[in-house]
C-alpha atoms as a PDB file:
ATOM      1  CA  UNK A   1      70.943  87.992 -91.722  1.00  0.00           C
ATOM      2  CA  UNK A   2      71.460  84.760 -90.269  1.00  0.00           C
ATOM      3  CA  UNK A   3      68.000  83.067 -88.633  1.00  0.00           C
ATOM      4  CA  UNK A   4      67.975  83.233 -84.878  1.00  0.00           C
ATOM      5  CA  UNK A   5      66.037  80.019 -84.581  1.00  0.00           C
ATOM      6  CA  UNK A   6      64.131  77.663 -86.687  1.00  0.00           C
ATOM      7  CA  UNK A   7      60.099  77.335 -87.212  1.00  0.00           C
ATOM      8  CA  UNK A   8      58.564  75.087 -89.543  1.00  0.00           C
ATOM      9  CA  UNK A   9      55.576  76.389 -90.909  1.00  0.00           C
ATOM     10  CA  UNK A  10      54.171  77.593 -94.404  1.00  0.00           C
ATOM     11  CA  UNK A  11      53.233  81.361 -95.127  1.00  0.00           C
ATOM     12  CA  UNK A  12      49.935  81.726 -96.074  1.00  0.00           C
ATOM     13  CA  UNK A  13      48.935  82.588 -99.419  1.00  0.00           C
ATOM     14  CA  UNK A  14      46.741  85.408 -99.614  1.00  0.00           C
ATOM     15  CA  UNK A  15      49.854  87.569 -97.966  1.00  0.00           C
ATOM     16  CA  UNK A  16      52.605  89.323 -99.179  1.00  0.00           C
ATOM     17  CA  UNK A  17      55.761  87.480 -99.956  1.00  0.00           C
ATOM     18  CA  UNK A  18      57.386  87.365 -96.661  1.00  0.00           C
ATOM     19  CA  UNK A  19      60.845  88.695 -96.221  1.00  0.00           C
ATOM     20  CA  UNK A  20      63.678  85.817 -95.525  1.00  0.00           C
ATOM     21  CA  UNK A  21      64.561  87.461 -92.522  1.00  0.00           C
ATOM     22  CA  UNK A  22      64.004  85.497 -89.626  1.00  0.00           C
ATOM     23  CA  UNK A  23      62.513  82.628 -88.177  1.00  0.00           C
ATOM     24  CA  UNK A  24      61.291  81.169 -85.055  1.00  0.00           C
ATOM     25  CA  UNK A  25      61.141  77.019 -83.312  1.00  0.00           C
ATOM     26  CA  UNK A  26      57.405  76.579 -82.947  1.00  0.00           C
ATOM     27  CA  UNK A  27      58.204  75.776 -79.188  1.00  0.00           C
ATOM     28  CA  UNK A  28      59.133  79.408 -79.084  1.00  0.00           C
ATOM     29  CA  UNK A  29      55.974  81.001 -78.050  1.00  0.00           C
ATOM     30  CA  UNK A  30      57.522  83.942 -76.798  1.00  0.00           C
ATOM     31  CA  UNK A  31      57.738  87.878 -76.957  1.00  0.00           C
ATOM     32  CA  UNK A  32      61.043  89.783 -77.536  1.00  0.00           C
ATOM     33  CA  UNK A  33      62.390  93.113 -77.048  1.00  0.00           C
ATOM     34  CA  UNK A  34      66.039  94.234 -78.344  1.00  0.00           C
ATOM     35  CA  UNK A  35      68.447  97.280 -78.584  1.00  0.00           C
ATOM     36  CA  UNK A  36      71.720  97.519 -79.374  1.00  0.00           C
ATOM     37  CA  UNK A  37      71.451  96.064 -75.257  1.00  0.00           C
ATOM     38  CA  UNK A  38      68.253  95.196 -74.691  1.00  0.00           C
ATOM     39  CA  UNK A  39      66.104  92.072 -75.604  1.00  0.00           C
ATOM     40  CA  UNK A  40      62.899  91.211 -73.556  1.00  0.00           C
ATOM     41  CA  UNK A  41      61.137  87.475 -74.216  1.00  0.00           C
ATOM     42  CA  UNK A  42      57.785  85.286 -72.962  1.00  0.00           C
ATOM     43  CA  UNK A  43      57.735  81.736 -72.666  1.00  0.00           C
ATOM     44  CA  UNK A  44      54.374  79.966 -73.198  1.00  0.00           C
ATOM     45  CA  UNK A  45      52.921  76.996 -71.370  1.00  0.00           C
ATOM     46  CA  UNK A  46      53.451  74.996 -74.594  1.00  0.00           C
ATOM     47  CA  UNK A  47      56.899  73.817 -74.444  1.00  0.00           C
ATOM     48  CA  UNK A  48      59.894  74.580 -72.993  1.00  0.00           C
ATOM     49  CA  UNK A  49      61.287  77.411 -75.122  1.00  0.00           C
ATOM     50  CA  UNK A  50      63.597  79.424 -73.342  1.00  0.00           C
ATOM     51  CA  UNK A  51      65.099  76.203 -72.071  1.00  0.00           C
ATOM     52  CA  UNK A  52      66.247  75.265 -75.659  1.00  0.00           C
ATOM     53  CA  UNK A  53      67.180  78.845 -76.650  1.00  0.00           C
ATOM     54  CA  UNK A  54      69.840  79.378 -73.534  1.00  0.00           C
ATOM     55  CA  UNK A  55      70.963  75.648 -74.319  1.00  0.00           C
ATOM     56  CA  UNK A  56      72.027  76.255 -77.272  1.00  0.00           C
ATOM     57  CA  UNK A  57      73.177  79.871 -77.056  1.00  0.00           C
ATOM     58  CA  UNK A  58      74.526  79.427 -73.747  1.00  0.00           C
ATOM     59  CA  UNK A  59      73.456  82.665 -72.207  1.00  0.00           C
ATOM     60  CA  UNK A  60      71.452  85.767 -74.900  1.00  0.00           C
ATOM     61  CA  UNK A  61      73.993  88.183 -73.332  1.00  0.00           C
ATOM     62  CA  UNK A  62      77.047  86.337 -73.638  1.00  0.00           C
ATOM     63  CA  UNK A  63      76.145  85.290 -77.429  1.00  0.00           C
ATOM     64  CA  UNK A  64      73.853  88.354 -79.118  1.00  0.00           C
ATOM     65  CA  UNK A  65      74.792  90.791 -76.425  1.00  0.00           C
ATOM     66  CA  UNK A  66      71.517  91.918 -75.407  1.00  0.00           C
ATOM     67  CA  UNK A  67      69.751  92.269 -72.110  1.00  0.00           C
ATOM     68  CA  UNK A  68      66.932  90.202 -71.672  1.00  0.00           C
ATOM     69  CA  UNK A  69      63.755  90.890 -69.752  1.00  0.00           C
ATOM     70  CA  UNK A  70      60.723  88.272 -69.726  1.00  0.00           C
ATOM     71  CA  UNK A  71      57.221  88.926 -68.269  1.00  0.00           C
ATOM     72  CA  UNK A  72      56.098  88.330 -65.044  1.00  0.00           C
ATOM     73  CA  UNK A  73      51.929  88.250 -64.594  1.00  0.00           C
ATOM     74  CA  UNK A  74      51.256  90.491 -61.172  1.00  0.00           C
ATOM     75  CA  UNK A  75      47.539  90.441 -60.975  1.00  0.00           C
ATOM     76  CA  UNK A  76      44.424  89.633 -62.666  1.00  0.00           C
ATOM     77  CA  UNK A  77      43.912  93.104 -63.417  1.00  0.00           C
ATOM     78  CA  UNK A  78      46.182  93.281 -66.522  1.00  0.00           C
ATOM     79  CA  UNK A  79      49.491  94.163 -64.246  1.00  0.00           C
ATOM     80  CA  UNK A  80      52.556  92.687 -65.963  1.00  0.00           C
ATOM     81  CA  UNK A  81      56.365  93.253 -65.638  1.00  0.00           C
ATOM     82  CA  UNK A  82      58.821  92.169 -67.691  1.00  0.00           C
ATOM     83  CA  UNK A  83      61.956  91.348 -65.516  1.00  0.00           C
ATOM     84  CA  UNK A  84      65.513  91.331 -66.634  1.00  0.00           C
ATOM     85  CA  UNK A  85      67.386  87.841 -66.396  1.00  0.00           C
ATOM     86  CA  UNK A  86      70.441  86.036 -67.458  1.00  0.00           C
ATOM     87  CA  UNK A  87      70.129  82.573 -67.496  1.00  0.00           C
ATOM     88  CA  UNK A  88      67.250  80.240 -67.443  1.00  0.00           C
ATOM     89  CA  UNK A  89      67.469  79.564 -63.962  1.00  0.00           C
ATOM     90  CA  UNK A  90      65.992  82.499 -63.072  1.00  0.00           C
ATOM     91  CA  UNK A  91      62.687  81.182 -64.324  1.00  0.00           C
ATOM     92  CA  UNK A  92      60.026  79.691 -62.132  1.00  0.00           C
ATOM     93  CA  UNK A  93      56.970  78.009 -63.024  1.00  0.00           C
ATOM     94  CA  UNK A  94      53.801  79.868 -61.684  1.00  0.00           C
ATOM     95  CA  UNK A  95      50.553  78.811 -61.013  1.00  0.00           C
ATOM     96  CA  UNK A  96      49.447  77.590 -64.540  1.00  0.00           C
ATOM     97  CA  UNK A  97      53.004  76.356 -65.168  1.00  0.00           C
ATOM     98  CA  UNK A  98      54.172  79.175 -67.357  1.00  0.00           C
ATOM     99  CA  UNK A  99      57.806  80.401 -66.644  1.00  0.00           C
ATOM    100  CA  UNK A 100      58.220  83.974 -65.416  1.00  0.00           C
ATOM    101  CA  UNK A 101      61.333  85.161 -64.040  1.00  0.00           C
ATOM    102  CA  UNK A 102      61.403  85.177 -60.109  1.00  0.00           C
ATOM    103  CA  UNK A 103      61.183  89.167 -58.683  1.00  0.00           C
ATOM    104  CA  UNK A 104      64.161  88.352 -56.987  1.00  0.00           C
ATOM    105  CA  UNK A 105      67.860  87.411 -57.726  1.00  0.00           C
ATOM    106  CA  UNK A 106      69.961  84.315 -56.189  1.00  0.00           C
ATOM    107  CA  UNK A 107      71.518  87.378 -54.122  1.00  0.00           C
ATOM    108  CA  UNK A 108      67.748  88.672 -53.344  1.00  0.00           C
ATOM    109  CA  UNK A 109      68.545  91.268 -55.235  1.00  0.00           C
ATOM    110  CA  UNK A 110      65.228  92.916 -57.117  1.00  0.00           C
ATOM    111  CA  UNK A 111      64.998  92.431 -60.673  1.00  0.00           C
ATOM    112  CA  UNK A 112      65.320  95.365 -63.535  1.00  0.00           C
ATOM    113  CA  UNK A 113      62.367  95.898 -64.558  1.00  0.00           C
ATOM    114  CA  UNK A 114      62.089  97.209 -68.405  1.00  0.00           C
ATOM    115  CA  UNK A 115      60.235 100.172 -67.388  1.00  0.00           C
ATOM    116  CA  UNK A 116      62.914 101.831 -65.081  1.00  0.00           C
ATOM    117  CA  UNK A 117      65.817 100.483 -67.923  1.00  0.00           C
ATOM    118  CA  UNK A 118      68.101 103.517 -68.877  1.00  0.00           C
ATOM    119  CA  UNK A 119      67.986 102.652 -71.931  1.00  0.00           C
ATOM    120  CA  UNK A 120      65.418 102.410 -74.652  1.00  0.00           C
ATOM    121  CA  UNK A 121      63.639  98.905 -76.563  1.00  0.00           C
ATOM    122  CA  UNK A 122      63.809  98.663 -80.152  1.00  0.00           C
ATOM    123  CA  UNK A 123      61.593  95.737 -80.729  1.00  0.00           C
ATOM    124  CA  UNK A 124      59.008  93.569 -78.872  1.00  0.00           C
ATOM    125  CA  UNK A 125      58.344  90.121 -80.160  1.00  0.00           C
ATOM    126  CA  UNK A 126      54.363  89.315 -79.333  1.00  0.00           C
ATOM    127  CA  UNK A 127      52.499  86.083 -78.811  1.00  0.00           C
ATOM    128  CA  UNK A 128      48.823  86.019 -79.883  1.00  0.00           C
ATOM    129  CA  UNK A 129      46.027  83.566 -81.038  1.00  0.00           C
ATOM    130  CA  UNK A 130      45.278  85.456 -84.311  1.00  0.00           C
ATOM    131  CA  UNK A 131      46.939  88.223 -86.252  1.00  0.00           C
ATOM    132  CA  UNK A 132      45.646  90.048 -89.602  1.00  0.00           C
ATOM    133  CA  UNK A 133      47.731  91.911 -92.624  1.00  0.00           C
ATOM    134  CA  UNK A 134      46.804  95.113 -91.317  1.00  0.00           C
ATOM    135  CA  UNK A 135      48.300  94.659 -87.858  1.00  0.00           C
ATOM    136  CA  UNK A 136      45.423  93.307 -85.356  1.00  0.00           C
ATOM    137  CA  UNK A 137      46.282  90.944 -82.926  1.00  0.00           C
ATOM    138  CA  UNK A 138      44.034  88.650 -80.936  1.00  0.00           C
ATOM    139  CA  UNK A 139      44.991  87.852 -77.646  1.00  0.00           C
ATOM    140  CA  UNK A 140      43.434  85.908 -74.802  1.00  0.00           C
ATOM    141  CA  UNK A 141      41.416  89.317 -73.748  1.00  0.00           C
ATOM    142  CA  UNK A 142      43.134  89.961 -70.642  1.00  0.00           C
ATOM    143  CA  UNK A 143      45.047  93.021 -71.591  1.00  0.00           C
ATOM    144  CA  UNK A 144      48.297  92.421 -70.225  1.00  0.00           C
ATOM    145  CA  UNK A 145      50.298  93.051 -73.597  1.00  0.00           C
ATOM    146  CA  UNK A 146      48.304  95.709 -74.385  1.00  0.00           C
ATOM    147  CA  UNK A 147      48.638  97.441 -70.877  1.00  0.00           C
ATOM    148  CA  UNK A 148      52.395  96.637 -70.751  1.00  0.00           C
ATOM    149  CA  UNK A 149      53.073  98.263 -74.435  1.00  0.00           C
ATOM    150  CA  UNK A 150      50.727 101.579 -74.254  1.00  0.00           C
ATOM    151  CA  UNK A 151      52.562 102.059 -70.792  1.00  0.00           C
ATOM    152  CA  UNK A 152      55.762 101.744 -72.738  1.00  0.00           C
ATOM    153  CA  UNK A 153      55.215 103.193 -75.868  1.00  0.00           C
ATOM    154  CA  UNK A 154      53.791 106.609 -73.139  1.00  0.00           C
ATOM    155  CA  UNK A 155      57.646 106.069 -71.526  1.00  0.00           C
ATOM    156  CA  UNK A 156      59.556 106.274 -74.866  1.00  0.00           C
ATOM    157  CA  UNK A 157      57.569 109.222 -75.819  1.00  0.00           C
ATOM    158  CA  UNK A 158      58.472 111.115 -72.674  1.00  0.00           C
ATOM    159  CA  UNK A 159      62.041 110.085 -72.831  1.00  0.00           C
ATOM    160  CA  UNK A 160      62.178 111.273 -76.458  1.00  0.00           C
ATOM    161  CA  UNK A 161      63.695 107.272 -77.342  1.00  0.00           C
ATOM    162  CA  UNK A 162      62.155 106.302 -80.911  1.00  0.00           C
ATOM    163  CA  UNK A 163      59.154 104.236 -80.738  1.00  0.00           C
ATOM    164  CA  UNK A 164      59.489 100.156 -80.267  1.00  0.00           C
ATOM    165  CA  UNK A 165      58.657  97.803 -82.891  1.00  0.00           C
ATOM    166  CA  UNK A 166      56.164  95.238 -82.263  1.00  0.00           C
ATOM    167  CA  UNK A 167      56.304  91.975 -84.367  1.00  0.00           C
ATOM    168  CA  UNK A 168      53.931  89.067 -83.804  1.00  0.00           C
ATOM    169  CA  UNK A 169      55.201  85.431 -83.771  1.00  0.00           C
ATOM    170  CA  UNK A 170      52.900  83.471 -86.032  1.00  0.00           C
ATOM    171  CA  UNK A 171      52.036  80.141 -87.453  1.00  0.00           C
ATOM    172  CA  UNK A 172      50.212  80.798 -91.149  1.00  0.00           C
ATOM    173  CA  UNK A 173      46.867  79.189 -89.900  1.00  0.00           C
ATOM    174  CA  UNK A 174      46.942  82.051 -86.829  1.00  0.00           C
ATOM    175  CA  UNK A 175      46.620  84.557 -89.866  1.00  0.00           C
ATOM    176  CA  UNK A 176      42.882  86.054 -90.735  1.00  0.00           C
ATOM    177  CA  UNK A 177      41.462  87.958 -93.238  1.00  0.00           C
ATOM    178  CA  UNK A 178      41.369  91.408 -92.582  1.00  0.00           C
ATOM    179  CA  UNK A 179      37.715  92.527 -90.436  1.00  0.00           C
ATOM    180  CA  UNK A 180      37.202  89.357 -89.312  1.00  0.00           C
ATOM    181  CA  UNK A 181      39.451  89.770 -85.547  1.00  0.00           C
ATOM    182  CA  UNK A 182      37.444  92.551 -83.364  1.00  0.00           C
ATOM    183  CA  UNK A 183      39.179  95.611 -81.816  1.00  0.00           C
ATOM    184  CA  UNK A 184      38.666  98.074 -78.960  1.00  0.00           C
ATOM    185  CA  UNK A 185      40.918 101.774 -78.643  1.00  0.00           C
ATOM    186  CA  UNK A 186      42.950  99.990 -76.139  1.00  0.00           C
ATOM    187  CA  UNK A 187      44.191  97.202 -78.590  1.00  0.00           C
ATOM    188  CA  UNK A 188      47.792  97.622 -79.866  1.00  0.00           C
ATOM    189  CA  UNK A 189      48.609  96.577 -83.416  1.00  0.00           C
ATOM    190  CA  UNK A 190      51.192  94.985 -84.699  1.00  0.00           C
ATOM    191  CA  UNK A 191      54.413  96.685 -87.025  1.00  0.00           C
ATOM    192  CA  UNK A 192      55.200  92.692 -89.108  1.00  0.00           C
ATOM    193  CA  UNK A 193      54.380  89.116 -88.488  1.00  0.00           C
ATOM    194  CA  UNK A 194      57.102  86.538 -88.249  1.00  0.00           C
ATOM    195  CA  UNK A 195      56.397  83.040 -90.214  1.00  0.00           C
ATOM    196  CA  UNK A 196      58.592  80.043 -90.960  1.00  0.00           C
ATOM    197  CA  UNK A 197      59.770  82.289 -94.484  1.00  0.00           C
ATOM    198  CA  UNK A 198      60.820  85.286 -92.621  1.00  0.00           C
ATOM    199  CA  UNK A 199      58.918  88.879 -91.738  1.00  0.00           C
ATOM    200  CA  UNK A 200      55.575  89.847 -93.631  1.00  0.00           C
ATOM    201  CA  UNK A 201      56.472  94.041 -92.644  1.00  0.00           C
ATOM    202  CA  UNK A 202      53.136  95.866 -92.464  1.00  0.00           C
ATOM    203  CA  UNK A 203      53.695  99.933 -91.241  1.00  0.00           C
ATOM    204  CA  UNK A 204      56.446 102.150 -92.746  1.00  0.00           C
ATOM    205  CA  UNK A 205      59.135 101.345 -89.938  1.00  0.00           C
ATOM    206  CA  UNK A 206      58.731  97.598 -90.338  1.00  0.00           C
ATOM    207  CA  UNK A 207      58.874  97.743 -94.301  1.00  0.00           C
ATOM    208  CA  UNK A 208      62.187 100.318 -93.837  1.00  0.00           C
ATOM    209  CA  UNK A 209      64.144  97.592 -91.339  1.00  0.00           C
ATOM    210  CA  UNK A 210      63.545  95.080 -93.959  1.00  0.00           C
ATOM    211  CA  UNK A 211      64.186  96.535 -97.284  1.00  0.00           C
END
């Protein structure tokens, strides 16, 4: 498979060979979500990701054919959308100068939002501070992901649409040994780990996509 994008860093060594899959710009903070239509992404305060990405690839839809939705914070109370868009002028900057899609079109037309999509999300790219072998992921404790991907993974279930994978976007010094990153009921874990070397699969459906 030919890499999406580029990212520069080392695996670590107490980890599985990774699999030369895919790899990611270390700008690209960012979380993902694709079907043979659908791909959903987060850009970070650190850098200009998404900027780069439609740059170079024009527009995701025109060039991979996917849909992509990106999150949009609501509240403080863990309430996040993610927002379909097309280009990366339907980004704002919010309040802590992260880039969220606006809720509204150049037309004022309201944004798709992923939960009301017709159809379903194979695979959500993740963001996090820390990640472990066995699939925990350490956010900044607000919930939102968390929230967001119980909520979907609920929506699938009901629409009888296979379950999403999750895969966590990861520098090798972001992975820990496993124990060491705490975890409540409501955490969700993790399917693989993306590093500069490609995919380090941890459940059954993550080691079956890359064998």
């Amino acid at each position: 498979m030919t890499p999406l994008l580029t990212f520069p860093t080392s695996a670590a060594p107490h980890l599985p060979t990774p699999t030369p899959v895919l790899g990611l710009n270390p700008a690209f903070s960012a979380t993902l979500t694709t079907t043979a239509t659908t791909m959903s992404a987060t850009s970070t305060a650190a850098g200009t990701p998404l900027d780069t990405l439609f740059k170079q690839k024009k527009t995701l839809r025109s060039k991979v054919k996917k849909k992509l939705y990106v999150p949009r914070v609501e509240d403080k109370n863990s309430f996040m959308r993610m927002l379909n868009i097309s280009r990366i002028d339907d980004l704002i900057a919010n309040s802590m100068d992260i880039l969220e899609p606006a809720p509204c079109d150049a037309e004022g037309n309201e944004r798709e939002d992923v939960m009301f999509a017709n159809e379903p999300v194979d695979l959500f790219l993740l963001p996090g501070l820390a990640f472990d072998k066995s699939g925990r992921r350490l956010g900044r404790g607000g919930g939102y992901y968390d929230t967001l991907l119980t909520k979907y993974q609920e929506l699938a279930k009901d629409r009888k649409w296979k379950k999403p994978l999750f895969v966590a976007l990861s520098y090798s010094v972001q992975i820990l040994e496993d124990g060491v990153i705490p975890v409540t009921p409501n955490d969700v874990p993790v399917d693989a780990v993306v590093l500069s070397s490609g995919i380090i699969p941890i459940t059954p459906a993550a080691v079956e996509i890359c064998s």
